[in-house]
PDB file of N, CA and C in Angstrom:
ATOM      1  N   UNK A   1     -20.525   3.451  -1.061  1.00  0.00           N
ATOM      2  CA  UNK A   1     -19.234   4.008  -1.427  1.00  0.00           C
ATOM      3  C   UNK A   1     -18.300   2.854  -1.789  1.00  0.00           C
ATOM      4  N   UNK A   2     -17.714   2.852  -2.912  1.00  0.00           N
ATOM      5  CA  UNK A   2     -16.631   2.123  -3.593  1.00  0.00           C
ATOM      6  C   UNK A   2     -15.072   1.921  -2.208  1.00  0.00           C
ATOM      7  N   UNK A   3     -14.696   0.830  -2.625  1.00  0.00           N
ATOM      8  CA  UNK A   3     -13.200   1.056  -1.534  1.00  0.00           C
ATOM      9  C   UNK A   3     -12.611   1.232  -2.389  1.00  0.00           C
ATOM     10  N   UNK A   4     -12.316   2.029  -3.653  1.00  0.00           N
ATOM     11  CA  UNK A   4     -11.688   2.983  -4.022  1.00  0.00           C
ATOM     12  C   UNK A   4     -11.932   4.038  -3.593  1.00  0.00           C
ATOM     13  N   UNK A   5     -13.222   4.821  -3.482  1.00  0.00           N
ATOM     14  CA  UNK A   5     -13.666   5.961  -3.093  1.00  0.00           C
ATOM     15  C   UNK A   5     -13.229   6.207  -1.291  1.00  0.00           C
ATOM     16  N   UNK A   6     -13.447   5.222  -0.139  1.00  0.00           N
ATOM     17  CA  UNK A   6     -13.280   4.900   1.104  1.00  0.00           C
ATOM     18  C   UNK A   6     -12.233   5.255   0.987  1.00  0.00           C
ATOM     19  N   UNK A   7     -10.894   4.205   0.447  1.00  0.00           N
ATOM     20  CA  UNK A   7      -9.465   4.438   0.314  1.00  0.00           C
ATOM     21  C   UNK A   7      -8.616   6.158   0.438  1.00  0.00           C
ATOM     22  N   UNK A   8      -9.311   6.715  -0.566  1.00  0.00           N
ATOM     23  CA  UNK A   8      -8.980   7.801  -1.227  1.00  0.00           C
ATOM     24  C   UNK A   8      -9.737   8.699   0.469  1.00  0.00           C
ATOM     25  N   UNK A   9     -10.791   8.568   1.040  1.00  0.00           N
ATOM     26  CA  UNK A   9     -10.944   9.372   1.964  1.00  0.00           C
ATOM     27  C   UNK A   9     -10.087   9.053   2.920  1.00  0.00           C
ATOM     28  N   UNK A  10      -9.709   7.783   3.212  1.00  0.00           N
ATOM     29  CA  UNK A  10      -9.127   7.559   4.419  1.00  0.00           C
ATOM     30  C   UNK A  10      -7.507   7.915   4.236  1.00  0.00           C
ATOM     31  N   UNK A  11      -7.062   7.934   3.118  1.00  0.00           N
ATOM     32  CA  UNK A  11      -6.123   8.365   2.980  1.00  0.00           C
ATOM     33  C   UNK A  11      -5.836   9.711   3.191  1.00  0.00           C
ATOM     34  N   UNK A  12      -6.624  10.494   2.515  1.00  0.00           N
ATOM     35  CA  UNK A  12      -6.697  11.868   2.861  1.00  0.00           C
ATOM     36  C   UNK A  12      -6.760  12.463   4.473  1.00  0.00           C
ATOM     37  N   UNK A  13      -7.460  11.836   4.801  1.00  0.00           N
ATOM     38  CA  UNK A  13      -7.998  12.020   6.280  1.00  0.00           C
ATOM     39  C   UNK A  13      -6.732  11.529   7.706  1.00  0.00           C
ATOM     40  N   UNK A  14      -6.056  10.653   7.534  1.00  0.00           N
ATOM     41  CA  UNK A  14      -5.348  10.463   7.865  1.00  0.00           C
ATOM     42  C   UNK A  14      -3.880  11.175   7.530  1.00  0.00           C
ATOM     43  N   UNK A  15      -2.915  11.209   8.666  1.00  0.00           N
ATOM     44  CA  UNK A  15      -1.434  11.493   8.387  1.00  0.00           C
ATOM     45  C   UNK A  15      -0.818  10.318   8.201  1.00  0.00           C
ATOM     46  N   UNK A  16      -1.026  10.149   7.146  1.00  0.00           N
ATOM     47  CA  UNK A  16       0.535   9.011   6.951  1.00  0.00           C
ATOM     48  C   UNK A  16       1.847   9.468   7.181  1.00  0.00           C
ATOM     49  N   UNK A  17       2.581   8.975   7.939  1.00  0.00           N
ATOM     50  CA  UNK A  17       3.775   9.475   7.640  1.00  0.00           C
ATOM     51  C   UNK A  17       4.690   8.964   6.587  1.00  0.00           C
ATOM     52  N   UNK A  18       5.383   9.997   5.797  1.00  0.00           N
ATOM     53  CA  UNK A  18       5.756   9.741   4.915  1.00  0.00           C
ATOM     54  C   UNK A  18       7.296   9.108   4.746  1.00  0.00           C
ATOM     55  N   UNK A  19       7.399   7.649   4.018  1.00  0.00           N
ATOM     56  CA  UNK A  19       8.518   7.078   4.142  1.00  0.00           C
ATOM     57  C   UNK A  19       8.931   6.774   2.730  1.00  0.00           C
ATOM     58  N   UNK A  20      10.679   6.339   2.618  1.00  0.00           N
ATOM     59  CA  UNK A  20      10.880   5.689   0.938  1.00  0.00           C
ATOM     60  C   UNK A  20      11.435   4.467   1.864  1.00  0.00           C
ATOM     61  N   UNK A  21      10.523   3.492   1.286  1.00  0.00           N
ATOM     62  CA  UNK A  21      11.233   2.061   1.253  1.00  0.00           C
ATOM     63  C   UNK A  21      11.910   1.540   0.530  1.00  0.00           C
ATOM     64  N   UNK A  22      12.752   0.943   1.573  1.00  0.00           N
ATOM     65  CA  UNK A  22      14.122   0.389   0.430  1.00  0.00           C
ATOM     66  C   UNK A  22      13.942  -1.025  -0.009  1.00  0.00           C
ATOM     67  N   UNK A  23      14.062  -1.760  -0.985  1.00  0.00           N
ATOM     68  CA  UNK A  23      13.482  -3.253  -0.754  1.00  0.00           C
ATOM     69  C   UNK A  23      13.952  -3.673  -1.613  1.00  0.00           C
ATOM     70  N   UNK A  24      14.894  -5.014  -0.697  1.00  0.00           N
ATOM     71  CA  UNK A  24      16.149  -5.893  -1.473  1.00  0.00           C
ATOM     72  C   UNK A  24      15.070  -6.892  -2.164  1.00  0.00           C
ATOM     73  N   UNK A  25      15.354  -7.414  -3.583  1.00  0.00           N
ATOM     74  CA  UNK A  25      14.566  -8.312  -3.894  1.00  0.00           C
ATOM     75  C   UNK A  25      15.568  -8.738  -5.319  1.00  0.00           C
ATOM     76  N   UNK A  26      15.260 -10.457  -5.301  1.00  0.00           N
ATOM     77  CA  UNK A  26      15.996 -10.690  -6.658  1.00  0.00           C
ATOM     78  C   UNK A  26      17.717 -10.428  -6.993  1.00  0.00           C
ATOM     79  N   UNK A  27      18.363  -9.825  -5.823  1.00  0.00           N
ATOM     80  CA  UNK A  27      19.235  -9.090  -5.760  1.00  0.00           C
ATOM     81  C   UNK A  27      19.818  -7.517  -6.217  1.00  0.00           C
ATOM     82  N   UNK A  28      18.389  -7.057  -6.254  1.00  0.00           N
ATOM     83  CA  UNK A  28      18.715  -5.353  -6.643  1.00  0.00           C
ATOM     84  C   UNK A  28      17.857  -4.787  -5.889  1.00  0.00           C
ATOM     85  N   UNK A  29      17.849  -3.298  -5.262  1.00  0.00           N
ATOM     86  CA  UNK A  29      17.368  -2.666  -4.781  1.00  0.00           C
ATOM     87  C   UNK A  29      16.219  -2.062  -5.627  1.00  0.00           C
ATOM     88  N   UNK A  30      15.191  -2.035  -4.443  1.00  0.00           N
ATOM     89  CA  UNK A  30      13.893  -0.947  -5.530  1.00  0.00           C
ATOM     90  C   UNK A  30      13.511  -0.306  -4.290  1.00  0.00           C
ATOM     91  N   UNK A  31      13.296   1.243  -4.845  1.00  0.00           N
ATOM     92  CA  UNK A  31      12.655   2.143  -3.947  1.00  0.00           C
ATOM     93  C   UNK A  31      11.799   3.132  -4.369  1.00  0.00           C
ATOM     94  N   UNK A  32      10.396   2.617  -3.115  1.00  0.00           N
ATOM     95  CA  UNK A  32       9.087   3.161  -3.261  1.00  0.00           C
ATOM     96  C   UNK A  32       8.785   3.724  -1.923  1.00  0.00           C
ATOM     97  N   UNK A  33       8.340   4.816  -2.270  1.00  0.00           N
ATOM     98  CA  UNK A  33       7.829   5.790  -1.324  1.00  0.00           C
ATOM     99  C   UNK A  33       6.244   5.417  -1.361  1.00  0.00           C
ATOM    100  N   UNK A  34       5.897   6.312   0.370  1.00  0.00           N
ATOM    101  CA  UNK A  34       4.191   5.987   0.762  1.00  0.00           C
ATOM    102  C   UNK A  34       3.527   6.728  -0.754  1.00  0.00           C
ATOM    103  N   UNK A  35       4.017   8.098  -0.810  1.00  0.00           N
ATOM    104  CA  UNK A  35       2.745   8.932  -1.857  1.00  0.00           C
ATOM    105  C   UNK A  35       3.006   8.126  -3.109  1.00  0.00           C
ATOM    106  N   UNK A  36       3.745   7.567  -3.232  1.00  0.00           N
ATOM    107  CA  UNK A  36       3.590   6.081  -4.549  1.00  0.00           C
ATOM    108  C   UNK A  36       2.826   5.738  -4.316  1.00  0.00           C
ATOM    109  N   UNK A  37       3.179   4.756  -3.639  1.00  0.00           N
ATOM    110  CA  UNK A  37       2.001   3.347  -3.146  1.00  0.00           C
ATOM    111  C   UNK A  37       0.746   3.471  -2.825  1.00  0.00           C
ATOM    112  N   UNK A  38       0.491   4.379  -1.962  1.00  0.00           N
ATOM    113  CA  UNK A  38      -0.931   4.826  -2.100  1.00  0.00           C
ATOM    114  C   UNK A  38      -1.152   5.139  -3.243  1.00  0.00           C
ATOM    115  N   UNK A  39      -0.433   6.216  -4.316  1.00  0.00           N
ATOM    116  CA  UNK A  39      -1.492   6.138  -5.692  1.00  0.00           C
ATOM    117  C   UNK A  39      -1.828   5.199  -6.208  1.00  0.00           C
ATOM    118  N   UNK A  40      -0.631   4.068  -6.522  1.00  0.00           N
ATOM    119  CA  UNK A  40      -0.898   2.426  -6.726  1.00  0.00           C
ATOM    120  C   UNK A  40      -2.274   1.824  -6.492  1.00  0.00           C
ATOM    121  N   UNK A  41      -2.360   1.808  -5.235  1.00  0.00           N
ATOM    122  CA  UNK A  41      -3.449   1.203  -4.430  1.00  0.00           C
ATOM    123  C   UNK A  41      -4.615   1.735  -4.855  1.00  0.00           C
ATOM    124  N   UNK A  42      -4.681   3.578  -4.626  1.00  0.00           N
ATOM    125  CA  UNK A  42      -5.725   3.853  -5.154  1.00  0.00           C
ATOM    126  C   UNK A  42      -6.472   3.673  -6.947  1.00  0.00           C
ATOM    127  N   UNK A  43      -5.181   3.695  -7.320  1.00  0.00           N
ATOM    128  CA  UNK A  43      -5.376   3.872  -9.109  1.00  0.00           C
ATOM    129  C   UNK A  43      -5.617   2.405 -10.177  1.00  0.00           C
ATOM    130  N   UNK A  44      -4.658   1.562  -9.458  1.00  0.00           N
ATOM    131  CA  UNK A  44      -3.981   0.242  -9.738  1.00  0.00           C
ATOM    132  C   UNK A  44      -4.796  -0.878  -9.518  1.00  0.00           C
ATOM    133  N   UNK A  45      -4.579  -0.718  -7.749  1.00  0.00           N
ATOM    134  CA  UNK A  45      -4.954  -2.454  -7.324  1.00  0.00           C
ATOM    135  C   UNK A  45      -6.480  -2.482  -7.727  1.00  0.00           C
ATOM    136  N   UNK A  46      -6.697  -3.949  -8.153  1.00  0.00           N
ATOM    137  CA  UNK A  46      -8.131  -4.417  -8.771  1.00  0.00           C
ATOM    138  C   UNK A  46      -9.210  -4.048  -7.123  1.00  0.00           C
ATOM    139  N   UNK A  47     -10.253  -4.259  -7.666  1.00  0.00           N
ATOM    140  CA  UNK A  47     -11.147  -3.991  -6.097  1.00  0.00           C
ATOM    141  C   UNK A  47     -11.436  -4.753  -5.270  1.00  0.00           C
ATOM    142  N   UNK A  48     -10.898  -6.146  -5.904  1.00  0.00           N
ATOM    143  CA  UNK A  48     -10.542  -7.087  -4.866  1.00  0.00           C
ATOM    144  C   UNK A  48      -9.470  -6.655  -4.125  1.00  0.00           C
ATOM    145  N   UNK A  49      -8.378  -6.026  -4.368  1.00  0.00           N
ATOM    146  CA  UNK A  49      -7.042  -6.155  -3.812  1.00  0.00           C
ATOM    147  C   UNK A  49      -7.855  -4.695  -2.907  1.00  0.00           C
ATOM    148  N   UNK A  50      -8.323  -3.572  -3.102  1.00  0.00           N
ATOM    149  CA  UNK A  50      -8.560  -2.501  -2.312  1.00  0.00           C
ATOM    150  C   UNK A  50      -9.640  -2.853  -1.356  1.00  0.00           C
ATOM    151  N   UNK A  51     -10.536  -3.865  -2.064  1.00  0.00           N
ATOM    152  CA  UNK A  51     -11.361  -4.372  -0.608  1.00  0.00           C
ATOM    153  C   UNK A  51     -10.396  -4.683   0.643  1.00  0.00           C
ATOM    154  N   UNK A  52      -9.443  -5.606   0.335  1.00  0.00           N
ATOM    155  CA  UNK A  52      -8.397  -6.761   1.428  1.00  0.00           C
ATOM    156  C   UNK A  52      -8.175  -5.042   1.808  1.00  0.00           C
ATOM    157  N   UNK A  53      -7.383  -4.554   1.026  1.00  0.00           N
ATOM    158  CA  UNK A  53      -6.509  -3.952   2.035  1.00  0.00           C
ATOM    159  C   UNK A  53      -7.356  -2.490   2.747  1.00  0.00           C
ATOM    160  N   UNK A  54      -8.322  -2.347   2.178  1.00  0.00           N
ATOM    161  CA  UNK A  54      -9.327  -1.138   2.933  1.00  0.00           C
ATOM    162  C   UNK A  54      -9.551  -1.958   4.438  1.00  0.00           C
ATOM    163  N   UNK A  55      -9.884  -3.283   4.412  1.00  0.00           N
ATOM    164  CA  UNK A  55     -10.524  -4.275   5.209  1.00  0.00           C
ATOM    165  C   UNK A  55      -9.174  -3.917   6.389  1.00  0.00           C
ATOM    166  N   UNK A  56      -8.020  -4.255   5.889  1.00  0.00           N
ATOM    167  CA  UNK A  56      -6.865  -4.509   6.859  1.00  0.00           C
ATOM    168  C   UNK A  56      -6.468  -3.421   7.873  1.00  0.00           C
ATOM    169  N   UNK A  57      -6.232  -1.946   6.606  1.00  0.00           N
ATOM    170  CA  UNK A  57      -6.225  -0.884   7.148  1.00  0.00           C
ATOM    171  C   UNK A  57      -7.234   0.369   8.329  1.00  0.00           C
ATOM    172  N   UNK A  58      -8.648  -0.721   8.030  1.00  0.00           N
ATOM    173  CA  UNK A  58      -9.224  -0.183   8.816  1.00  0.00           C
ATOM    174  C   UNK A  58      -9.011  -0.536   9.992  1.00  0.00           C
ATOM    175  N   UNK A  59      -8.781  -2.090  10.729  1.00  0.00           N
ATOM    176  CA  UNK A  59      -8.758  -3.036  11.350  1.00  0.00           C
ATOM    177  C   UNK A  59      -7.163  -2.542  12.349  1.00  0.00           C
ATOM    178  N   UNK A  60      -6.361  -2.029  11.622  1.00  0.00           N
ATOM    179  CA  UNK A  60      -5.286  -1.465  12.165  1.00  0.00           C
ATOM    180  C   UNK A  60      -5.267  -0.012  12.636  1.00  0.00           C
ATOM    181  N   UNK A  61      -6.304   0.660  11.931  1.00  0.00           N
ATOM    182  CA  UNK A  61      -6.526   2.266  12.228  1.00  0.00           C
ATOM    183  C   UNK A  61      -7.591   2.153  13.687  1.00  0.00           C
ATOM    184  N   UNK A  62      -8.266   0.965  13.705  1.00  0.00           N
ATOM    185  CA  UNK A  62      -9.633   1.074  14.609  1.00  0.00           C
ATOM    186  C   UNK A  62      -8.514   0.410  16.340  1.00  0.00           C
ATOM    187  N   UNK A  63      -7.436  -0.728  16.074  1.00  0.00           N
ATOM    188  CA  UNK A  63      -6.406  -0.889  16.756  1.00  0.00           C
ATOM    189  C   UNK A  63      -5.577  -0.226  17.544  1.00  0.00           C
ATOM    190  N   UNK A  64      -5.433   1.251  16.891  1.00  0.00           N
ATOM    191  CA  UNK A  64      -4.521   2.381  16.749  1.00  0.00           C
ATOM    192  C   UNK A  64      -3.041   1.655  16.884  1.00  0.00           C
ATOM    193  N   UNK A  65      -2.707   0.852  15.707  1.00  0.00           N
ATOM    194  CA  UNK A  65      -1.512   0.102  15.335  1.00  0.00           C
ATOM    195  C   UNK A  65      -0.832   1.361  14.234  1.00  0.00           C
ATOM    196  N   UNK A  66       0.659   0.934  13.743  1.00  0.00           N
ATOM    197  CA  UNK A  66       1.147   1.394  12.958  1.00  0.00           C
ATOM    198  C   UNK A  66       0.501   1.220  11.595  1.00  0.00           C
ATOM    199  N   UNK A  67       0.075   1.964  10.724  1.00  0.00           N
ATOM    200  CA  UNK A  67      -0.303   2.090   9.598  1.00  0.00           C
ATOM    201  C   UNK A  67       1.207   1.584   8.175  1.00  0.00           C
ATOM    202  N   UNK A  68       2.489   2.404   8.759  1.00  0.00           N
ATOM    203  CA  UNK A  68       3.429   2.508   7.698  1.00  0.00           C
ATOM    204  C   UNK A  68       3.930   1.052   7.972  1.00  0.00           C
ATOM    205  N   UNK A  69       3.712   0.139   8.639  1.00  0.00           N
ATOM    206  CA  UNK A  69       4.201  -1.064   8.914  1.00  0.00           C
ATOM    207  C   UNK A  69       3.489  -2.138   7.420  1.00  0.00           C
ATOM    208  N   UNK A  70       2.239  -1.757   7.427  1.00  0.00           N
ATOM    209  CA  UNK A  70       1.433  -2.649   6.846  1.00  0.00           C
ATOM    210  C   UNK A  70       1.447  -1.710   5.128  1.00  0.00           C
ATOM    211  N   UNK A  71       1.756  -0.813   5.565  1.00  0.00           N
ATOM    212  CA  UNK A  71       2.051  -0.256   4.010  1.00  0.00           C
ATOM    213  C   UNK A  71       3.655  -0.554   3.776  1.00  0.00           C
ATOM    214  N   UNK A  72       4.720  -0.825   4.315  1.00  0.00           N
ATOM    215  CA  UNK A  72       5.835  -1.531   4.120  1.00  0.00           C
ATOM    216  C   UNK A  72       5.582  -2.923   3.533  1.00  0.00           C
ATOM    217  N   UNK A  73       4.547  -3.827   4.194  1.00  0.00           N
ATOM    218  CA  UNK A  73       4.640  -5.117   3.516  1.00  0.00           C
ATOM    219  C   UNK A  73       3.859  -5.222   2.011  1.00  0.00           C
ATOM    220  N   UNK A  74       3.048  -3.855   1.935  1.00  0.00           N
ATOM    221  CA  UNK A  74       2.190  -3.722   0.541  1.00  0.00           C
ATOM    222  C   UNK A  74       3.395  -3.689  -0.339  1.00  0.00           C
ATOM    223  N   UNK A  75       4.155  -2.611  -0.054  1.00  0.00           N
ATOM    224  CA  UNK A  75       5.249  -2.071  -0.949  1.00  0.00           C
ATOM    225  C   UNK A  75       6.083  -3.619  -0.981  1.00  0.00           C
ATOM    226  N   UNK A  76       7.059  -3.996  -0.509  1.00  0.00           N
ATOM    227  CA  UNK A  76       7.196  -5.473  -0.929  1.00  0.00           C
ATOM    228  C   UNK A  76       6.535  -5.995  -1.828  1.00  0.00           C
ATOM    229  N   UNK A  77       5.170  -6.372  -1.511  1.00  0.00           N
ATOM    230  CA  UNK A  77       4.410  -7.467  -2.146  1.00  0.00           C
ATOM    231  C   UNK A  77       4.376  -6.732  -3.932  1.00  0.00           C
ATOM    232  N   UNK A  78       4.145  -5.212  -3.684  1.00  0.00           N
ATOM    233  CA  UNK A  78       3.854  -4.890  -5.213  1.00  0.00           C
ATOM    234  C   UNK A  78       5.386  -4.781  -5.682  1.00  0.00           C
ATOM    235  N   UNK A  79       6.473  -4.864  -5.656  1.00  0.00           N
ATOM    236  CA  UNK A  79       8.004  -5.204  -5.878  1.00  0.00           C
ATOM    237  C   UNK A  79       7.785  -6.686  -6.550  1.00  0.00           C
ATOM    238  N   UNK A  80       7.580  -7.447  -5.655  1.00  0.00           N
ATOM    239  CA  UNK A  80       7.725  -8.689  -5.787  1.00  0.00           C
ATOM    240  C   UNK A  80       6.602  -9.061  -7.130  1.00  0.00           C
ATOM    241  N   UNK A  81       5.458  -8.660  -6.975  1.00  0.00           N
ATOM    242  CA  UNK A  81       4.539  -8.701  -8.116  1.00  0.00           C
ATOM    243  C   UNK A  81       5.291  -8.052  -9.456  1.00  0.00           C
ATOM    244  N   UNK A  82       5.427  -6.937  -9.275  1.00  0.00           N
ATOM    245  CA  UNK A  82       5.849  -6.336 -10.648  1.00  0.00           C
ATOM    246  C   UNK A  82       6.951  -6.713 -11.167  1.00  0.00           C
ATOM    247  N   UNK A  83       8.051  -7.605 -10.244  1.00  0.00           N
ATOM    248  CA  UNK A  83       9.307  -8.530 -11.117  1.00  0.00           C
ATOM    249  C   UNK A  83       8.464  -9.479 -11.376  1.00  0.00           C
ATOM    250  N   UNK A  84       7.515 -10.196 -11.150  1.00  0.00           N
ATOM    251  CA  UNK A  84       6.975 -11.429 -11.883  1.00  0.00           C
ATOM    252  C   UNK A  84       6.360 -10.694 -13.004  1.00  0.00           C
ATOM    253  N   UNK A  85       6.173  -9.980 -13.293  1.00  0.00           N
ATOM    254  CA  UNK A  85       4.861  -9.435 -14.375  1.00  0.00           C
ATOM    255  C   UNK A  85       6.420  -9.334 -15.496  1.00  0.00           C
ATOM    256  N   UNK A  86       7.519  -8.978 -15.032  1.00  0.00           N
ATOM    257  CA  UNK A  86       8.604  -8.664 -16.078  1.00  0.00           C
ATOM    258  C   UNK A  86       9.047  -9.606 -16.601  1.00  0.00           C
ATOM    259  N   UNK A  87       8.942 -10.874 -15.984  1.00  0.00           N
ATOM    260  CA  UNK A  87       9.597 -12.168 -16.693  1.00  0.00           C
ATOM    261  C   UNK A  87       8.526 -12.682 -17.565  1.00  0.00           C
TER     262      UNK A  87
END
């Protein structure tokens, strides 16, 4: 099974709870919600990037840690990526 395919189950399978993050960057606000970012992740990130983060998320689900914590710092990181992709 692909960690696209994994992703997409574990997502399903799980309750995320659902949040909009607010995220100062560059000096303007951007706001992304979980059912974003997960499509992102699932649709978007290369399969390197869904390996790391299938890898992380499992590691935190098997923990029984916060999940929306580590999807807060995704959301950042893809903010911060997609103003570099604009310049």
């Amino acid at each position: 099974m692909s960690s696209k395919e994994e992703l997409r189950r574990f997502f399903s399978e799980k309750q995320i709870r659902y949040e909009s993050y607010s995220i100062e960057h560059n000096g303007k606000t951007h706001f992304i919600d979980t059912d974003t970012l997960i499509d992102t992740i699932i649709n978007q990130a290369s399969e390197e990037e869904q390996g790391v983060i299938k890898a992380s998320l499992f590691q935190l689900d098997r923990r029984n840690l916060a999940l929306n914590d580590y999807l807060r710092l995704l959301a950042e990181e893809l903010i911060k990526n997609s103003d570099k992709k604009e310049d």
